[in-house]
C-alpha atoms as a PDB file:
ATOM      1  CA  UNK A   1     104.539  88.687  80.630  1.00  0.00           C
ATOM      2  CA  UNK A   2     102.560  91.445  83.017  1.00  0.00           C
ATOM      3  CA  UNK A   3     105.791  94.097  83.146  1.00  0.00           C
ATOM      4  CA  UNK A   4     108.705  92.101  82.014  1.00  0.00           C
ATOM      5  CA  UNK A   5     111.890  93.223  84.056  1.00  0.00           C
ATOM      6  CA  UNK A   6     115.314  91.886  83.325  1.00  0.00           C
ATOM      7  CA  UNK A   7     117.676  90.511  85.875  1.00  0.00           C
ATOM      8  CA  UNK A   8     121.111  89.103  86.301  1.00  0.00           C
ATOM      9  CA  UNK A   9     121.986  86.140  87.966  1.00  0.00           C
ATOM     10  CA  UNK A  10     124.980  84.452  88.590  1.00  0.00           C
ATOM     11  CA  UNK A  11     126.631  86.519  85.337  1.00  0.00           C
ATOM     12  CA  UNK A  12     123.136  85.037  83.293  1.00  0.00           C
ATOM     13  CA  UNK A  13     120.200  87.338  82.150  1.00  0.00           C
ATOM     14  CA  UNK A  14     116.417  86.670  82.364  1.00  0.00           C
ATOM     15  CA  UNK A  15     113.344  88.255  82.437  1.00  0.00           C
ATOM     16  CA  UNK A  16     111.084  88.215  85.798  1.00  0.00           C
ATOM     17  CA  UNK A  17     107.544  89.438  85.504  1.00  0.00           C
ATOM     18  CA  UNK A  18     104.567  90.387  87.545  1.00  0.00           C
ATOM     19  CA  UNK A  19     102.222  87.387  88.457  1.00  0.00           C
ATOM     20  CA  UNK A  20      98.724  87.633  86.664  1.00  0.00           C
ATOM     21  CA  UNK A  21      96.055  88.394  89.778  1.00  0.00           C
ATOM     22  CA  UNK A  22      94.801  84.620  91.065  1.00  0.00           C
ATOM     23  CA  UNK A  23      98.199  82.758  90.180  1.00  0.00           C
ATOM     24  CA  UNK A  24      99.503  85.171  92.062  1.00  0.00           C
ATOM     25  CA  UNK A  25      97.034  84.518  95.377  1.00  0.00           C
ATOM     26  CA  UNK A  26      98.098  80.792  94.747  1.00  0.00           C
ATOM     27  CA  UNK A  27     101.725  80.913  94.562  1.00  0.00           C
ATOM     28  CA  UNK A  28     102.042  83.551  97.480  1.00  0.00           C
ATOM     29  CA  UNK A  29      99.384  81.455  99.162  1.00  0.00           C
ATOM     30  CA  UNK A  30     101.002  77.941  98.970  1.00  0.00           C
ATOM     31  CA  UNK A  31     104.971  78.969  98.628  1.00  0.00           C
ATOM     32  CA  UNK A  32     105.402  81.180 101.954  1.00  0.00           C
ATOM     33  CA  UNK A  33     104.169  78.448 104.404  1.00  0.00           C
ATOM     34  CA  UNK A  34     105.201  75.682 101.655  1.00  0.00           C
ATOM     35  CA  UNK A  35     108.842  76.768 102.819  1.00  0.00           C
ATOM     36  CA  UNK A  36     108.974  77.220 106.554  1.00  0.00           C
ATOM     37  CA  UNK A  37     111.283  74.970 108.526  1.00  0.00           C
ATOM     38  CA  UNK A  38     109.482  72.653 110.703  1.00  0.00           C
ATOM     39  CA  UNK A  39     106.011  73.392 108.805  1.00  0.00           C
ATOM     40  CA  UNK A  40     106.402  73.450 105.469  1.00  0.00           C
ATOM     41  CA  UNK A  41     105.941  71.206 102.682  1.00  0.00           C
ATOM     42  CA  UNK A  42     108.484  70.108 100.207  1.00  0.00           C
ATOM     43  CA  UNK A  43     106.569  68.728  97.268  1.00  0.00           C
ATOM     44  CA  UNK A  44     103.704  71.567  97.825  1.00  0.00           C
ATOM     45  CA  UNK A  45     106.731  74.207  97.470  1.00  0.00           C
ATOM     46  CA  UNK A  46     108.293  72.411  95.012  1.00  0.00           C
ATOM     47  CA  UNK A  47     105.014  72.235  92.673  1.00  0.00           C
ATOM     48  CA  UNK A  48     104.632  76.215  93.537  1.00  0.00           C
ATOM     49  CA  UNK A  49     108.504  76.537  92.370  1.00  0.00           C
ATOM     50  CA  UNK A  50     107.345  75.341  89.137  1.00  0.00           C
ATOM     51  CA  UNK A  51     104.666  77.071  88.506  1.00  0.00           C
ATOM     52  CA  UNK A  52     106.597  80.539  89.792  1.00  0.00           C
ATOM     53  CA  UNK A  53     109.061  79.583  86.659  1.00  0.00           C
ATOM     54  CA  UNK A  54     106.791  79.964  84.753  1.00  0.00           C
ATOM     55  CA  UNK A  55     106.755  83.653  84.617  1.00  0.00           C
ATOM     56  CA  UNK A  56     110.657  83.715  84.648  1.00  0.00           C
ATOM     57  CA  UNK A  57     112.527  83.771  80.975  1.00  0.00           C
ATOM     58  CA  UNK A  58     115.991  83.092  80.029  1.00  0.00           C
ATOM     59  CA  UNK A  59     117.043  86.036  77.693  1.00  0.00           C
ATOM     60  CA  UNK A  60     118.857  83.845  74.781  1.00  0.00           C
ATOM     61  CA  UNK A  61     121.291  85.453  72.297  1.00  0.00           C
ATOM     62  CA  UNK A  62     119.841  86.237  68.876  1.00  0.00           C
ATOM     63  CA  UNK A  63     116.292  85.316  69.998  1.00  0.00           C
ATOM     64  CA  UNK A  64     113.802  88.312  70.591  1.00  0.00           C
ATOM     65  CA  UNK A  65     111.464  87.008  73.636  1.00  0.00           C
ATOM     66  CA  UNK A  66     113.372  84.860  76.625  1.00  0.00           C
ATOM     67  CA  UNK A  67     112.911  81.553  77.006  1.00  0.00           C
ATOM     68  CA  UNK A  68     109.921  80.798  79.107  1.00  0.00           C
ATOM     69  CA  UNK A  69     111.219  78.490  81.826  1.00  0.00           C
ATOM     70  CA  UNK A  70     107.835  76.522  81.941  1.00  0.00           C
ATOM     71  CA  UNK A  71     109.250  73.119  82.631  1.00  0.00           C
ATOM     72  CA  UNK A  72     111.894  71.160  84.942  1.00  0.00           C
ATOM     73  CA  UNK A  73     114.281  70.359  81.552  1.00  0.00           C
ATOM     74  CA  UNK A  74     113.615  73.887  80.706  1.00  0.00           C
ATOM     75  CA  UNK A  75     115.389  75.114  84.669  1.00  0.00           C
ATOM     76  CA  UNK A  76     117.528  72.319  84.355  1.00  0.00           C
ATOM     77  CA  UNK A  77     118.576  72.959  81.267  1.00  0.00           C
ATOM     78  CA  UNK A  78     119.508  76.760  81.879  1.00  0.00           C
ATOM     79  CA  UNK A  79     119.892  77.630  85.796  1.00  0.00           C
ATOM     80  CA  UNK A  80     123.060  75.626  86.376  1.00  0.00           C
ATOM     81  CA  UNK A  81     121.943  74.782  90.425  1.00  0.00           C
ATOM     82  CA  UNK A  82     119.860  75.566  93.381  1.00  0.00           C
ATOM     83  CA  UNK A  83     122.015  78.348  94.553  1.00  0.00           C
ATOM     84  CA  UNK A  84     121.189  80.031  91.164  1.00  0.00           C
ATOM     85  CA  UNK A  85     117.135  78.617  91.490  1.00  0.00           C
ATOM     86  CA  UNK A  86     117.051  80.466  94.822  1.00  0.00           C
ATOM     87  CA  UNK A  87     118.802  83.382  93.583  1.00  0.00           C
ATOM     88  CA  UNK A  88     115.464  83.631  91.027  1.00  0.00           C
ATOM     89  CA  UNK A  89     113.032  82.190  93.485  1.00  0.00           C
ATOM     90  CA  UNK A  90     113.977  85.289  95.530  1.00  0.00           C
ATOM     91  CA  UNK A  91     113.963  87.807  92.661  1.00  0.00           C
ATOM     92  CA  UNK A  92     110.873  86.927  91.321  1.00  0.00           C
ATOM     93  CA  UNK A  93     108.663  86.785  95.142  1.00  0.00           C
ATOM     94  CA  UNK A  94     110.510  90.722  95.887  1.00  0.00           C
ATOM     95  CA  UNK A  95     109.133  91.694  92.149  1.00  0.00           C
ATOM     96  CA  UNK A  96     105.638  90.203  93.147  1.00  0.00           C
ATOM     97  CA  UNK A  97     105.280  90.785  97.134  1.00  0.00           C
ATOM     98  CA  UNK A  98     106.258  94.144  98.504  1.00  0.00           C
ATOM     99  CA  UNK A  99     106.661  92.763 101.579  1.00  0.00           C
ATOM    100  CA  UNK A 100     110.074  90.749 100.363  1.00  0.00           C
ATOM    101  CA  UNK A 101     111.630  94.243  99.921  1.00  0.00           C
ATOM    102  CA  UNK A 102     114.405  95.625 102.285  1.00  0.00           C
ATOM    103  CA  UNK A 103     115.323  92.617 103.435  1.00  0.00           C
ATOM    104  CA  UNK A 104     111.923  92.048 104.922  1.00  0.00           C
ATOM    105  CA  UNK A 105     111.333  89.112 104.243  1.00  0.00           C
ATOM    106  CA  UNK A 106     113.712  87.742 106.999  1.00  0.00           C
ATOM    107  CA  UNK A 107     111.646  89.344 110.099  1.00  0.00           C
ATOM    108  CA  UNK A 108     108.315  88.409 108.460  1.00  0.00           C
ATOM    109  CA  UNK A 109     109.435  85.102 108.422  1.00  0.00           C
ATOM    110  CA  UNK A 110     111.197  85.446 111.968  1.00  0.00           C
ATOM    111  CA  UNK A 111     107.518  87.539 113.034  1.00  0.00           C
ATOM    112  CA  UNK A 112     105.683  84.085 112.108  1.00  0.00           C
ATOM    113  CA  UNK A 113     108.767  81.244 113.494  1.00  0.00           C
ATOM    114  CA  UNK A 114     108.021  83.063 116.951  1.00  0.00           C
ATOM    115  CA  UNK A 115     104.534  83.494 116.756  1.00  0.00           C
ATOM    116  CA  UNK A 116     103.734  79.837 116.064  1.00  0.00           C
ATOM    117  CA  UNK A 117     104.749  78.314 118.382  1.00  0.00           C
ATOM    118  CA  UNK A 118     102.931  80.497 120.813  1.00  0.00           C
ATOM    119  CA  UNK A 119      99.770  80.224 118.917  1.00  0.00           C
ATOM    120  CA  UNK A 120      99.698  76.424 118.910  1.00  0.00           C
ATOM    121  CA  UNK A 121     100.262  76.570 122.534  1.00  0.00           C
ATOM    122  CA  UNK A 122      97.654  78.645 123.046  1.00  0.00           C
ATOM    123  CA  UNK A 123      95.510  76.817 121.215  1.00  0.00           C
ATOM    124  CA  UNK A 124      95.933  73.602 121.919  1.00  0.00           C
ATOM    125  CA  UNK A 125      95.705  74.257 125.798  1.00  0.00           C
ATOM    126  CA  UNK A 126      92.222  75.778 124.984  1.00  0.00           C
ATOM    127  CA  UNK A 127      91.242  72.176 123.130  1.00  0.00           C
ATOM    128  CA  UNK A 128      92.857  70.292 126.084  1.00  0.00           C
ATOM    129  CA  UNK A 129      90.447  72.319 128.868  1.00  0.00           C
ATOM    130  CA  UNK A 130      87.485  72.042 126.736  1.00  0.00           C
ATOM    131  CA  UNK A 131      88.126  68.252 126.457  1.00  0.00           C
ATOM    132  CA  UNK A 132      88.905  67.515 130.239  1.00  0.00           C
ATOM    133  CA  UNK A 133      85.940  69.737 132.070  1.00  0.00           C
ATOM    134  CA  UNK A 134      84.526  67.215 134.553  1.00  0.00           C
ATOM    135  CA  UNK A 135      80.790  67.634 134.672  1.00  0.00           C
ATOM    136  CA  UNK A 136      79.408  67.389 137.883  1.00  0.00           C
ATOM    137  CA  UNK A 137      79.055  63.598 138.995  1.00  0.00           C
ATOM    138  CA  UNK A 138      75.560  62.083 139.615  1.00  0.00           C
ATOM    139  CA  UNK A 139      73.939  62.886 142.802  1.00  0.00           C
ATOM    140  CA  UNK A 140      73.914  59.139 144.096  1.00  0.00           C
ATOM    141  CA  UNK A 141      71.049  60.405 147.126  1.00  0.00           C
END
């Protein structure tokens, strides 16, 4: 674990670290646009979830490293339900993303919800004028 922190959740410890440099660019990469209403993809966020565990522990009595929660009967087995998952989801991308911080992470998200559909617009009225130019007809003399 790249600079183990521990956390409580829901009255449960665990242990939340730093994501190694390219896992990193792939989770942040596929789980921000993975989880946008409208745009996002379930089973591409859901994959990322998993592999986000993966650098989460659950601090066991008696035992001297956490848990690694590496697998679904692993999260299953010791985040009780998907209020509690978020709860860690969310502690584990403001560890890793400095932009999450300060409650952020709701007008970044808001920044990109009004920006799309703008964007699309603009670009797809772009696409529909370069597909529907009329070229000059035939001179028929």
């Amino acid at each position: 674990m790249i600079e183990p922190k521990e956390i409580e959740v829901n009255g449960k410890k665990f242990v939340i670290s730093k994501f190694p440099a390219i896992a990193g660019r792939e989770i942040i990469a596929k789980y921000i646009p993975s989880i946008m209403p409208k745009i996002g993809d379930y089973k591409v966020n859901e994959e990322t979830m998993l592999k986000m565990m993966s650098y989460v522990g659950v601090v066991i009595e008696g035992k001297k490293e956490p848990l690694i929660l590496s697998t679904q009967p692993l999260i299953d087995n010791h985040v009780k339900d998907w209020e509690m998952l978020g709860k860690l989801e969310m502690a584990i991308m403001e560890y890793n993303c400095s932009f999450f911080l300060s409650g952020r992470i709701s007008n970044f998200f808001e920044d990109i919800a009004q920006k799309v559909p703008a964007w699309t617009i603009k670009t797809l009225t772009a696409l529909s004028q370069l597909s529907s130019k009329v070229e000059k007809p035939v001179s028929t003399s």
